[in-house]
Protein backbone atom coordinates (compact mmCIF):
# COMPACT_ATOMS: atom_id res chain seq x y z
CA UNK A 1 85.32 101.52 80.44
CA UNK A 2 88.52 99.95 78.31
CA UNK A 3 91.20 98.03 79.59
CA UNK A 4 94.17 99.20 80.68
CA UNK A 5 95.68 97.75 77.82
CA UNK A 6 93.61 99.60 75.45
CA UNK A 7 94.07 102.77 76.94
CA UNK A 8 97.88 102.34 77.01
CA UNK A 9 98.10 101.69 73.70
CA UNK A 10 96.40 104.79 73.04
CA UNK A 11 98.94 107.09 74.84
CA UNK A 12 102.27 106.45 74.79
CA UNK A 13 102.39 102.18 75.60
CA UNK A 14 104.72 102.71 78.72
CA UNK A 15 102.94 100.34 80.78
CA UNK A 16 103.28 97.60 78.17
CA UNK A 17 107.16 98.60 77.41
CA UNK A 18 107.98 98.62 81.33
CA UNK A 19 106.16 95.38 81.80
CA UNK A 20 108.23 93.64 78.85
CA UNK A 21 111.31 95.34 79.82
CA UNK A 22 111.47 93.99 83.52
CA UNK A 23 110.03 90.69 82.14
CA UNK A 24 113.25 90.51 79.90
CA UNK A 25 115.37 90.63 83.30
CA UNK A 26 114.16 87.44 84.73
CA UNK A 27 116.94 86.04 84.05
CA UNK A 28 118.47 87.77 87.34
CA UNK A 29 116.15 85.79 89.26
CA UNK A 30 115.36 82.58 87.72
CA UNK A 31 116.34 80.27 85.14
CA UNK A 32 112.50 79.71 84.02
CA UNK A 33 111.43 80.75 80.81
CA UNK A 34 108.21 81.81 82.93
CA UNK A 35 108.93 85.93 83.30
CA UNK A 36 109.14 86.49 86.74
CA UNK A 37 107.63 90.24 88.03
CA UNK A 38 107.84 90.84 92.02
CA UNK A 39 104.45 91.98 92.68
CA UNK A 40 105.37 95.16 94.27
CA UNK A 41 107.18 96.18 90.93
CA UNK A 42 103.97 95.69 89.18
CA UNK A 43 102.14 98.18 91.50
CA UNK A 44 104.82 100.36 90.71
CA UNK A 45 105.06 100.23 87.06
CA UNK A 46 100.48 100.54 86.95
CA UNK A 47 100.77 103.27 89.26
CA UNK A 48 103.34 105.23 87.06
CA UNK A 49 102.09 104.80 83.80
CA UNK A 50 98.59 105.35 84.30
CA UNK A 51 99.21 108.54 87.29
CA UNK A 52 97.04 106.02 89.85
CA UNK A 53 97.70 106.58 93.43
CA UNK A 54 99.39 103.93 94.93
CA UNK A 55 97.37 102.43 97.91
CA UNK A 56 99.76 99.09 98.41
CA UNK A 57 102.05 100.64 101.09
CA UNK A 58 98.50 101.63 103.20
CA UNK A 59 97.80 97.20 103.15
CA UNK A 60 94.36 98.14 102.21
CA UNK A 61 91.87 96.47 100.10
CA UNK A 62 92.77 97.95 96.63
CA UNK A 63 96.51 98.31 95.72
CA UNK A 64 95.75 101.80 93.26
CA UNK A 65 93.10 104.41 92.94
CA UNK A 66 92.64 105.04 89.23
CA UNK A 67 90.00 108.25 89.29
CA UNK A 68 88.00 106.92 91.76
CA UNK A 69 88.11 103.55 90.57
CA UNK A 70 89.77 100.91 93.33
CA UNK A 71 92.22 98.64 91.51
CA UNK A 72 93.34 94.93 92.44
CA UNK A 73 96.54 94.58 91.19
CA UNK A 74 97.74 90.39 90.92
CA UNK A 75 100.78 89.43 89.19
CA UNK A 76 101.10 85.11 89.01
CA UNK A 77 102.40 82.27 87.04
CA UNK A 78 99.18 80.63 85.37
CA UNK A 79 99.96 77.62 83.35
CA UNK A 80 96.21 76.32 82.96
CA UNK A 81 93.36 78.55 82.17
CA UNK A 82 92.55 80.01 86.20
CA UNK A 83 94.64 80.02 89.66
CA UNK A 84 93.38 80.50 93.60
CA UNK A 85 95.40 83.53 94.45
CA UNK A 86 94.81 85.52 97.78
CA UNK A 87 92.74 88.05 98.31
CA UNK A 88 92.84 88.41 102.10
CA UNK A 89 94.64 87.77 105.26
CA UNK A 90 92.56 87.54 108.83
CA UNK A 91 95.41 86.31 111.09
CA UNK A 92 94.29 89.20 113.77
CA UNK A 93 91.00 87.82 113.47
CA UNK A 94 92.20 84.22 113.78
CA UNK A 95 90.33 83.55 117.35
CA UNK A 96 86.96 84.20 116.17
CA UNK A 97 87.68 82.04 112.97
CA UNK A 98 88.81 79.12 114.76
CA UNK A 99 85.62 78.71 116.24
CA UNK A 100 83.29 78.30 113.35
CA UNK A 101 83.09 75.65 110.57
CA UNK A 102 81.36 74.90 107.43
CA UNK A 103 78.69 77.76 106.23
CA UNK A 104 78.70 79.55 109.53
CA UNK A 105 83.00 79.51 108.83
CA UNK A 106 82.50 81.08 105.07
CA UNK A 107 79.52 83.71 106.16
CA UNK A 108 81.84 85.27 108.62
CA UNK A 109 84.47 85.74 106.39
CA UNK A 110 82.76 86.94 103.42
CA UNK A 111 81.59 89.94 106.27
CA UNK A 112 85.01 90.28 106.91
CA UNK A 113 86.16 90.79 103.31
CA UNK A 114 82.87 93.08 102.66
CA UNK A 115 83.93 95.17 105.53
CA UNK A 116 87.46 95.83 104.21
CA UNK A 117 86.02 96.76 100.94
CA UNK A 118 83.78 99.01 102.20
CA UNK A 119 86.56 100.59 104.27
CA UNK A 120 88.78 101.16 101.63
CA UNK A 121 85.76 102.62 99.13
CA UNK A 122 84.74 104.80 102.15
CA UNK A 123 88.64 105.86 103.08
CA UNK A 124 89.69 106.92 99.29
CA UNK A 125 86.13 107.78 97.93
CA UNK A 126 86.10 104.82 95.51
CA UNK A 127 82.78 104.72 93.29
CA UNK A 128 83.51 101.43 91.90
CA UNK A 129 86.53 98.91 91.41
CA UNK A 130 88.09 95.83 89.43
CA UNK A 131 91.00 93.53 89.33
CA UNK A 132 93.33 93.58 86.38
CA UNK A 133 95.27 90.87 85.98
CA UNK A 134 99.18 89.76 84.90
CA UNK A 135 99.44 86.54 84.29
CA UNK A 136 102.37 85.10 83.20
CA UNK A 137 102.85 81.51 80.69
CA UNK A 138 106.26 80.45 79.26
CA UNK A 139 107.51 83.41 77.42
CA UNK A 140 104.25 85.16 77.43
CA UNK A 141 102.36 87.97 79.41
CA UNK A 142 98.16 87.78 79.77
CA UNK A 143 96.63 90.93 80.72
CA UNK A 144 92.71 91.18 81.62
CA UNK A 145 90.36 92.43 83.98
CA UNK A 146 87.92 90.80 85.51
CA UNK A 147 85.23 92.10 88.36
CA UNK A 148 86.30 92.95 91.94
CA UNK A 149 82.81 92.41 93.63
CA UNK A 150 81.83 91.66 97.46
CA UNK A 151 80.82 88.27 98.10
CA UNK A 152 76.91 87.70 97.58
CA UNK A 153 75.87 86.93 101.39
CA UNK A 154 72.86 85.49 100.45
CA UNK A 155 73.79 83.35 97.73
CA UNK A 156 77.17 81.25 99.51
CA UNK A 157 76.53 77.73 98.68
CA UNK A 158 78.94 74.78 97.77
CA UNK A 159 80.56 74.47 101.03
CA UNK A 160 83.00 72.37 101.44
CA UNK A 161 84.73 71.61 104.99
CA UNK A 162 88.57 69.88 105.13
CA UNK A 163 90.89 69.53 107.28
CA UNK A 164 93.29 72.42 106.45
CA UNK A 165 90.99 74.47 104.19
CA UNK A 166 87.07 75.61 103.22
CA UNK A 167 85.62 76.08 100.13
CA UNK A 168 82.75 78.12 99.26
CA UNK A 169 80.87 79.55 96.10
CA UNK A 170 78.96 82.79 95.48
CA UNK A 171 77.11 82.58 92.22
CA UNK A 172 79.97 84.96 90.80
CA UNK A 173 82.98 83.35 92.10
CA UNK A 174 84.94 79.93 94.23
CA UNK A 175 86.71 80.76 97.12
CA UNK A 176 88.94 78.91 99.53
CA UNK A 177 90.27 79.54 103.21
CA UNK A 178 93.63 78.31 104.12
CA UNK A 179 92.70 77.31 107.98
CA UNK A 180 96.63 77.63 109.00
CA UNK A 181 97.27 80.84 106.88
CA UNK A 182 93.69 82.55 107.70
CA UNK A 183 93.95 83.37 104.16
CA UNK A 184 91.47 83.88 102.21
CA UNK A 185 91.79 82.78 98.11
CA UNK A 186 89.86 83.53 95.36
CA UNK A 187 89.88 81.53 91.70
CA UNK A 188 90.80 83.74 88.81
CA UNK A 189 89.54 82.71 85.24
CA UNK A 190 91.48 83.92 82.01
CA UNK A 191 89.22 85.16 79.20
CA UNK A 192 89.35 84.37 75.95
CA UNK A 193 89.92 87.96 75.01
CA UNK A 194 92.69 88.98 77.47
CA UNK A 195 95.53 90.79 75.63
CA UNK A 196 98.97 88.37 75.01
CA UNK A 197 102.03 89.58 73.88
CA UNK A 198 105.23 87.72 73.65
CA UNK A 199 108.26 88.18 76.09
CA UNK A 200 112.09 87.44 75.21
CA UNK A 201 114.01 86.70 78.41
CA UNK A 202 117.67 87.90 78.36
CA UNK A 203 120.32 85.63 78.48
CA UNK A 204 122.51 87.29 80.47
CA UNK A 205 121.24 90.36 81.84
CA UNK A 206 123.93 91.20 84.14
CA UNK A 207 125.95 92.24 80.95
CA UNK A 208 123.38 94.92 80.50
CA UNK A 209 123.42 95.58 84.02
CA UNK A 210 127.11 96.79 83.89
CA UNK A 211 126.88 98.43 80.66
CA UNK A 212 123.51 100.65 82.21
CA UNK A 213 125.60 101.72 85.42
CA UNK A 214 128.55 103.08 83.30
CA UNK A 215 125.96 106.21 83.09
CA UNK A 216 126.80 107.72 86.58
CA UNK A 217 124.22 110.48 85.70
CA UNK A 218 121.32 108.33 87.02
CA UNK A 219 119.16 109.87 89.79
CA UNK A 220 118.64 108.00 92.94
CA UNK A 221 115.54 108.33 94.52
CA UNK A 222 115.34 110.90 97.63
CA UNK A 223 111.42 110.07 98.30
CA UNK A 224 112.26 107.02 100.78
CA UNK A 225 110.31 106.54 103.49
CA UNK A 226 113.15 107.33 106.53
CA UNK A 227 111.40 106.64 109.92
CA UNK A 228 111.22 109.85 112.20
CA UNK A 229 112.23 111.84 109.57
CA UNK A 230 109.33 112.31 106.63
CA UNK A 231 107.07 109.62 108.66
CA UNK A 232 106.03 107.87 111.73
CA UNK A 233 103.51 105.79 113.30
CA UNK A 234 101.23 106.44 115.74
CA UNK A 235 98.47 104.32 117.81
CA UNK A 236 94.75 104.51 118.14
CA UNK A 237 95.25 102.61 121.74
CA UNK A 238 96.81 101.90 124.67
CA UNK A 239 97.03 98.93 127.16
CA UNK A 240 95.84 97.47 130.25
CA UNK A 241 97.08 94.07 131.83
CA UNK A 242 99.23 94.24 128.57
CA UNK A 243 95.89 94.16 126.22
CA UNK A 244 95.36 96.55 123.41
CA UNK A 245 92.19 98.54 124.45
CA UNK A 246 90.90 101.89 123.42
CA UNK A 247 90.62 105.01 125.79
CA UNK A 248 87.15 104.86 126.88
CA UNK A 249 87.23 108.75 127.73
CA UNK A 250 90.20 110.40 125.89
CA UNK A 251 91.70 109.60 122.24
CA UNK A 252 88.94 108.42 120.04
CA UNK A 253 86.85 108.74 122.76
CA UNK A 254 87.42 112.13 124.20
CA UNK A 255 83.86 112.93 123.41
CA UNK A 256 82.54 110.97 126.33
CA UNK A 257 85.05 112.69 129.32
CA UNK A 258 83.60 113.45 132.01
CA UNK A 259 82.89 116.98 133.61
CA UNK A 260 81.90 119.39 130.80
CA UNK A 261 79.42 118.99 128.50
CA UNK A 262 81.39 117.63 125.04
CA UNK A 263 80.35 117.46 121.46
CA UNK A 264 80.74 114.19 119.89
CA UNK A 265 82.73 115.06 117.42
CA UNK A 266 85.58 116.31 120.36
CA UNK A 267 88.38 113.60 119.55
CA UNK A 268 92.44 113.42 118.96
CA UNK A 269 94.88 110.91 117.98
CA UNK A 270 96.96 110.19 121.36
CA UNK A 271 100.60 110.74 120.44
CA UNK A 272 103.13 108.40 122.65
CA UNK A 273 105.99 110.20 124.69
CA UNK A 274 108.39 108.20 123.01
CA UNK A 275 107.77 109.56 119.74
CA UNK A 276 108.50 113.08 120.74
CA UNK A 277 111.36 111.37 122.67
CA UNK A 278 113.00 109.74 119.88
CA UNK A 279 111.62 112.65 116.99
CA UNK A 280 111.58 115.90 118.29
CA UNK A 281 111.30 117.83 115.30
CA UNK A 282 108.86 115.89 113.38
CA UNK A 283 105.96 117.60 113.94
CA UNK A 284 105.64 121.42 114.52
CA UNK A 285 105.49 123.13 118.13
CA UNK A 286 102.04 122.93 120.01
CA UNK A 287 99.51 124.99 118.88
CA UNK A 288 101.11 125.52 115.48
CA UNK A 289 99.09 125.10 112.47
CA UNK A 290 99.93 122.76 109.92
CA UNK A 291 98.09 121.38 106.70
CA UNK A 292 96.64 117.28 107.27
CA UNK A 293 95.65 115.58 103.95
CA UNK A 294 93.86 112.73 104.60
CA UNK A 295 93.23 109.93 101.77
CA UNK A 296 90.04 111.37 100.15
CA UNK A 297 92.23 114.26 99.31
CA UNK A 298 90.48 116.65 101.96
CA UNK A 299 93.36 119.10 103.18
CA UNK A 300 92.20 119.69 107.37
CA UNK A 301 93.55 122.33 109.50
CA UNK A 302 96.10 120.16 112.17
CA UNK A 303 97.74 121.46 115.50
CA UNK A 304 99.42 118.89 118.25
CA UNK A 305 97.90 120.29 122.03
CA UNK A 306 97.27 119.43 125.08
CA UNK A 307 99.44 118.78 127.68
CA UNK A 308 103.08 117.04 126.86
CA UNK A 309 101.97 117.55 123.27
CA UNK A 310 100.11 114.21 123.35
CA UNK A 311 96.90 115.35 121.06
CA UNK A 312 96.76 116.09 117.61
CA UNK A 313 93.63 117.56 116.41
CA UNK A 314 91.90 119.62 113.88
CA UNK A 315 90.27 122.60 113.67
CA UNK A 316 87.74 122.61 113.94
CA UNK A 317 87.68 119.24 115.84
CA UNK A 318 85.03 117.47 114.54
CA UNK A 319 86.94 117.77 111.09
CA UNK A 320 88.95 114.42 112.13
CA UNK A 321 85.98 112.93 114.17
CA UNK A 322 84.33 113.21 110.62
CA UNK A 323 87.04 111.16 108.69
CA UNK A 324 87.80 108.49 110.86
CA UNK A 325 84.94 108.01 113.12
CA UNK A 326 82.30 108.65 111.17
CA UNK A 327 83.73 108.03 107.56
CA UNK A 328 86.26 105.08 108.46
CA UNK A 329 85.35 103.72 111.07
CA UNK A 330 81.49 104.40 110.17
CA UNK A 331 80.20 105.07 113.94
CA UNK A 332 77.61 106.92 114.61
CA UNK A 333 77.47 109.43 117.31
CA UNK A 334 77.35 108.47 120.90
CA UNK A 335 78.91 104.83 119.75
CA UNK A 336 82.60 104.11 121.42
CA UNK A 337 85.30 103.49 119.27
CA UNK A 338 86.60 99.89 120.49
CA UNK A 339 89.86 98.18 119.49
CA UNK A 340 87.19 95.04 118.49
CA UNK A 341 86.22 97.58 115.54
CA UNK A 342 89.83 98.41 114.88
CA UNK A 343 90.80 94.42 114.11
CA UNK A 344 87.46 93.71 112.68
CA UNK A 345 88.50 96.68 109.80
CA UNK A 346 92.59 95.64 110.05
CA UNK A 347 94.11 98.48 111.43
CA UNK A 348 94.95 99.93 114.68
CA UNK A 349 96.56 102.91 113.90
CA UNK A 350 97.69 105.39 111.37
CA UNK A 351 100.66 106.73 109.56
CA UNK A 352 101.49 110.13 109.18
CA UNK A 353 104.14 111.37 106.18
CA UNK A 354 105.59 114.64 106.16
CA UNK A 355 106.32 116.53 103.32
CA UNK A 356 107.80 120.11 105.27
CA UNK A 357 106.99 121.54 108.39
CA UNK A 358 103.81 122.84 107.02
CA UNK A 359 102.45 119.63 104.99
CA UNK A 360 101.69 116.36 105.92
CA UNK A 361 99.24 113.71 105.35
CA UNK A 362 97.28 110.79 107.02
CA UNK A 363 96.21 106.90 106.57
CA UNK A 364 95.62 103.93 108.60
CA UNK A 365 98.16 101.55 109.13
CA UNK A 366 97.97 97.89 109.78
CA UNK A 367 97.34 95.73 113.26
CA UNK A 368 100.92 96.15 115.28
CA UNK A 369 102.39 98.66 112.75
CA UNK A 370 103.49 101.00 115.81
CA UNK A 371 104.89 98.47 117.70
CA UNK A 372 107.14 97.48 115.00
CA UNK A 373 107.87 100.92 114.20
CA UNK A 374 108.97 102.19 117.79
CA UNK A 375 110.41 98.76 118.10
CA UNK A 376 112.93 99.60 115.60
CA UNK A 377 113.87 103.00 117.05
């Protein structure tokens, strides 16, 4: 495949213009001749010029899906010729951690990482992926990719215990855990070949600044997510003795009520009262169709049922058992959906955005994202 870079500069070179144009404003932020590019612009800017869909807002394990392709996007200052930059977070998985050490320590968390990876190839039909890289020197900009593999189980060797951190290699690449963070780092090497180009920081860009926002024509952006109103949150659990736990006989589980004979693939996503207290009109009335796009780019046939409006479901049912309990969460039938899968994978529930009352579409969402969400409410 080539680079980014080359297939930029075979089209139109947006990607490279944006880059050096937001470089050129560092001066709003810092008074280093380093350019300084927030890391969420960058997904921004990769995702625009090269029509990628942007998987950064979803906190999964690739920040854009380029064709089928999962990307690692990593913007940072790099001085010398490599930097330990993060690659993972495993605070809700912080109590198992805490008890291991040394190889035990890295095997564990090289599972971890392989899970998410395998989540996120499974959840957006990925065939393959990579990291490409902006790094950023003293007036310059380094561009590269470089391989976005999962660690080699059966090779981890090198391992080094401390007090705050571990280090560990693969055969490929060095890693590091930050014990306090229950982050999870990995060393990034510049190549000899990476693309350079040259970047003139502004002076004084605020000058420019004024002089842009004489043009009162500019369009401000309507496609906000607004809470309740084109998305919300909602909760593969519930809780006992106020521990997150998942319905052993309804929700993911509805397959194994009791009474009737069920098929396994008889499941719904348990939606709260409060959400229909606070958002009324988000969703259609029960038992009217509507279209669910889930991140493969399957379109299923959605309805909320059920009594109080607390299910939604597809039809046919087994449509959503298919994506997330046999796709996602990768259970096979007759296996319970637990909330110990949910935080192994790092998510516990889902977002749902709504385009009109006929469209809307589906992802998982992080540990605690509904909690924060109604919290705000």
């Amino acid at each position: 495949m080539k680079t980014f870079v080359e297939i930029d500069l075979e089209n139109n070179g947006n990607y490279l213009k944006m880059l050096s144009a937001i470089s050129k404003l560092s001066g709003l932020f810092s008074e280093s001749s380093i350019p300084f590019i927030n890391y969420r612009v960058a997904e921004n800017i990769f995702c625009r010029s090269f029509n990628a869909d942007n998987l950064s807002r979803s906190d999964t394990a690739f920040d854009a899906n380029f064709n089928s392709l999962g990307v690692g996007l990593k913007t940072f200052t790099c001085p010398s010729s490599s930097s330990l930059e993060k690659v993972a977070e495993f605070n809700s998985l912080s109590r198992i951690l805490s008890r291991l050490n040394g190889k035990e320590l890295a095997s564990k968390l090289s599972e971890f990482r392989n899970e998410r990876i395998d989540l996120a190839s499974r959840t957006y039909n990925l065939k393959s992926s990579l990291y490409h890289i902006v790094a950023r020197r003293q007036n310059e900009l380094i561009l590269f990719e470089t391989d976005y593999e999962k660690i080699d189980l059966v090779n981890i060797y090198g391992v080094k215990s401390k007090t705050a951190s571990l280090q560990f290699e693969d055969g490929k690449n060095s890693y590091l855990f930050n014990h306090s963070k229950n982050t999870l780092y990995r060393r990034f090497i510049i190549p000899r070949n990476a693309y350079r180009f040259p970047v003139e920081i502004i002076e004084n860009p605020y000058d420019l600044l004024l002089e842009l926002f004489k043009d009162r024509s500019l369009r401000v952006s309507k496609d906000k997510l607004v809470s309740g109103v084109n998305y919300i949150i909602l909760p593969l659990y519930g809780f006992r003795k106020k521990q997150k736990f998942v319905f052993e006989k309804s929700g993911l589980n509805q397959w194994n009520a009791s009474g009737r004979k069920r098929d396994y693939g008889e499941v719904y996503i348990p939606i709260p009262i409060q959400i229909h207290r606070f958002f009324p009109d988000f969703f259609p009335p029960r038992d009217v169709a509507f279209n669910l796009k889930v991140p493969s780019g399957e379109v299923l046939s959605a309805k909320i049922c059920q009594d109080n409006s607390k299910a939604l479901m597809t039809n046919p049912n087994n449509a959503l058992s298919d994506w997330l309990l046999r796709k996602v969460l990768k259970l096979q039938e007759g296996e319970l959906a637990t909330f110990e899968k949910l935080n192994s994978l790092g998510f516990d529930s889902v977002i749902i955005r709504k385009t009109d009352n006929e469209n809307y579409s589906i992802d998982k969402a992080i540990i605690d994202s509904y909690e924060y969400f109604i919290s705000s409410e």
